[in-house]
N, C-alpha and C. Protein backbone atom coordinates (compact mmCIF):
# COMPACT_ATOMS: atom_id res chain seq x y z
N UNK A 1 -25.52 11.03 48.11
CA UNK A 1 -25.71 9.60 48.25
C UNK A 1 -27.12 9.28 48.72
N UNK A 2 -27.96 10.16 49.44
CA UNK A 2 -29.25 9.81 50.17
C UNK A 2 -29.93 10.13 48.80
N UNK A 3 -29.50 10.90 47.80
CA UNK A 3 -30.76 11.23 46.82
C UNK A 3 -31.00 10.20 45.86
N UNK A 4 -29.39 9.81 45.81
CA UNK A 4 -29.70 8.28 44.67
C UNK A 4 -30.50 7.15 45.63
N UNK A 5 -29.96 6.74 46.57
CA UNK A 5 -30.89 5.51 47.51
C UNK A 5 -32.12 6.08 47.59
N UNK A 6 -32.80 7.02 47.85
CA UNK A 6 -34.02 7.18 48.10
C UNK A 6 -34.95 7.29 46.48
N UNK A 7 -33.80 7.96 45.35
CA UNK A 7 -34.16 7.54 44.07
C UNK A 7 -34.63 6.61 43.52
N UNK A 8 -33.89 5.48 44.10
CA UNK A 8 -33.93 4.01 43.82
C UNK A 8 -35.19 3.42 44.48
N UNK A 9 -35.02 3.60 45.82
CA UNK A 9 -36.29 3.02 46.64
C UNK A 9 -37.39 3.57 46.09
N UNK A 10 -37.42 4.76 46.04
CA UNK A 10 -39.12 5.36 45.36
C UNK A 10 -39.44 4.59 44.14
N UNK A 11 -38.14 4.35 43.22
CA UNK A 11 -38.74 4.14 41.83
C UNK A 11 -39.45 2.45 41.88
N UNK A 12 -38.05 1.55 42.84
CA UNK A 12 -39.23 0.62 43.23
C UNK A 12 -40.09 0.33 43.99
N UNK A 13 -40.58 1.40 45.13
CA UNK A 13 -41.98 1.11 45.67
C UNK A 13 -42.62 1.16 44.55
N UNK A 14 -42.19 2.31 43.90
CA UNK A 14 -43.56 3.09 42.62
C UNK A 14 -44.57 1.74 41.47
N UNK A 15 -42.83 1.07 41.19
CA UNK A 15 -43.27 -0.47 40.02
C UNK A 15 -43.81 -1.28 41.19
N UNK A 16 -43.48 -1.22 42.18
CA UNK A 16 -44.47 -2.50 42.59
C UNK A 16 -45.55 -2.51 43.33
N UNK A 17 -45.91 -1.05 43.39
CA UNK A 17 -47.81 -0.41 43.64
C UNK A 17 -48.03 -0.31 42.72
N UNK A 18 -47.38 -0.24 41.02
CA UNK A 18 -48.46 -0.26 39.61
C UNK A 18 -48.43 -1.87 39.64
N UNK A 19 -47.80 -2.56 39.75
CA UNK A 19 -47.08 -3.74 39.44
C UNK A 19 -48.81 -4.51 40.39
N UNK A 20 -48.47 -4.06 41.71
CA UNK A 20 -49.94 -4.78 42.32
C UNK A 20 -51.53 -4.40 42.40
N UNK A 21 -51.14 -3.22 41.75
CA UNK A 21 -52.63 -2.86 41.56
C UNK A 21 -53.09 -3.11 39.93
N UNK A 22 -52.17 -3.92 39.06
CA UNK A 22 -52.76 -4.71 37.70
C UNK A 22 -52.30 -3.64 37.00
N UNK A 23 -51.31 -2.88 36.75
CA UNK A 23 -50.80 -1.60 35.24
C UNK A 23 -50.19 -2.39 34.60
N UNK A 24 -50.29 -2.16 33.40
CA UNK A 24 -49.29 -2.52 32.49
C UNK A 24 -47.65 -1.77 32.43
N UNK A 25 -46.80 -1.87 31.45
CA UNK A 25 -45.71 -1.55 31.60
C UNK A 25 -45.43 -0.25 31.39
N UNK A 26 -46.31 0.63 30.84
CA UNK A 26 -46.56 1.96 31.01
C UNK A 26 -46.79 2.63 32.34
N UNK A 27 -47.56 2.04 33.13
CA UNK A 27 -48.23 2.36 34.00
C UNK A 27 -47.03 2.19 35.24
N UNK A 28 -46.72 0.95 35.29
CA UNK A 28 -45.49 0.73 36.06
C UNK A 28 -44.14 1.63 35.81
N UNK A 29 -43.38 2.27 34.93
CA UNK A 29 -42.90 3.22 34.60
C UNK A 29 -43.01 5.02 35.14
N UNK A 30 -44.23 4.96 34.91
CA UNK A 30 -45.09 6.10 34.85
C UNK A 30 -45.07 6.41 36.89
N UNK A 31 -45.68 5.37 37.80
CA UNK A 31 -45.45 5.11 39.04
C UNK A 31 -44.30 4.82 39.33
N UNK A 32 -43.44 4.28 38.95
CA UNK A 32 -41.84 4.37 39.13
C UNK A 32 -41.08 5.60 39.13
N UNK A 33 -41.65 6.72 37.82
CA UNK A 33 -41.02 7.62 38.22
C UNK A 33 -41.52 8.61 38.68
N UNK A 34 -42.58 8.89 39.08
CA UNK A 34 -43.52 9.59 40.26
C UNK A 34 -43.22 9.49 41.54
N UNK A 35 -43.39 7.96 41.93
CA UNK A 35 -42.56 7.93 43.39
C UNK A 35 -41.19 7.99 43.35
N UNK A 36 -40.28 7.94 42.05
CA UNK A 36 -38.94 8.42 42.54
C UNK A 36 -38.37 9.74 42.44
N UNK A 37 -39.40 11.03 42.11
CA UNK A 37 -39.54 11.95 42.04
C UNK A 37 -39.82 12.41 43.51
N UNK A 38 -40.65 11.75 43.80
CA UNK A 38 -41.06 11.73 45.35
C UNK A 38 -40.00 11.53 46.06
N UNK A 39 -39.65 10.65 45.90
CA UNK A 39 -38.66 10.58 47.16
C UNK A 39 -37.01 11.15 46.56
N UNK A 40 -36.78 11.73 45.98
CA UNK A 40 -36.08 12.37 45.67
C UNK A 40 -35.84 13.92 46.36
N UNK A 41 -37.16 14.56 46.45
CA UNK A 41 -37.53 15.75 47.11
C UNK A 41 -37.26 15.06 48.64
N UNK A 42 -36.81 14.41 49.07
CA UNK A 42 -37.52 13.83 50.41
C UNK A 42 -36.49 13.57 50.71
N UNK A 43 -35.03 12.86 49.90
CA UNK A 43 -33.85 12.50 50.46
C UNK A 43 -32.96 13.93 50.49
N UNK A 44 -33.39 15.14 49.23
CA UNK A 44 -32.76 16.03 49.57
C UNK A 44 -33.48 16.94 50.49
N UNK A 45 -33.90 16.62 50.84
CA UNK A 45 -34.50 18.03 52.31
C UNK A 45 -33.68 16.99 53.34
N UNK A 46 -33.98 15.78 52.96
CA UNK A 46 -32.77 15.04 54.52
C UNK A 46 -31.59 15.33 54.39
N UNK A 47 -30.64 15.46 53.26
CA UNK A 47 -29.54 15.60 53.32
C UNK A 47 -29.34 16.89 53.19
N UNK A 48 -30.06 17.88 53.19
CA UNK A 48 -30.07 19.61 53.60
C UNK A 48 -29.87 19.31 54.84
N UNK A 49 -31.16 19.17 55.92
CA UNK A 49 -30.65 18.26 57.26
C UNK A 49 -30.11 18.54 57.77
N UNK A 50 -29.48 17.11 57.36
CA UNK A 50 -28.36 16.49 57.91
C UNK A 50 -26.94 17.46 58.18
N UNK A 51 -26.53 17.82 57.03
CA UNK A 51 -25.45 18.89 56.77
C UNK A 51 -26.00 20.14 57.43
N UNK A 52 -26.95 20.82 57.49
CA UNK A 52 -27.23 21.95 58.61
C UNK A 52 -27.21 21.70 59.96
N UNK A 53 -27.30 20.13 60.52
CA UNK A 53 -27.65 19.53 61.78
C UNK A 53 -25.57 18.89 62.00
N UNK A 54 -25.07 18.92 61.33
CA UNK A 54 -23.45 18.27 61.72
C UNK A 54 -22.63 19.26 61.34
N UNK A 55 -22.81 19.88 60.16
CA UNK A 55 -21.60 20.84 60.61
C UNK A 55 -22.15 22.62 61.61
């Protein structure tokens, strides 16, 4: 569940730092799925974690 929410959040920070720095719809895409790549790596090392830290 943390990998899809943090999926989600990365992909839209990603469109709306191409989105404000002037990309077109390529570009916004392209940063969408870079930062949700990003934070993908990032929700699963938390939810490694988490599960090594509770049970």
């Amino acid at each position: 569940m943390i990998v899809l929410v943090a999926a989600l959040i990365g992909a839209l920070v990603g469109g709306f730092t191409a989105k404000r720095r002037g990309g077109n719809r390529m570009d916004i895409a392209q940063y969408a799925a870079g930062y949700g790549m990003a934070f993908v790596v990032v929700g699963l090392i938390a939810t490694v974690v988490l599960d090594r830290v509770i049970s």
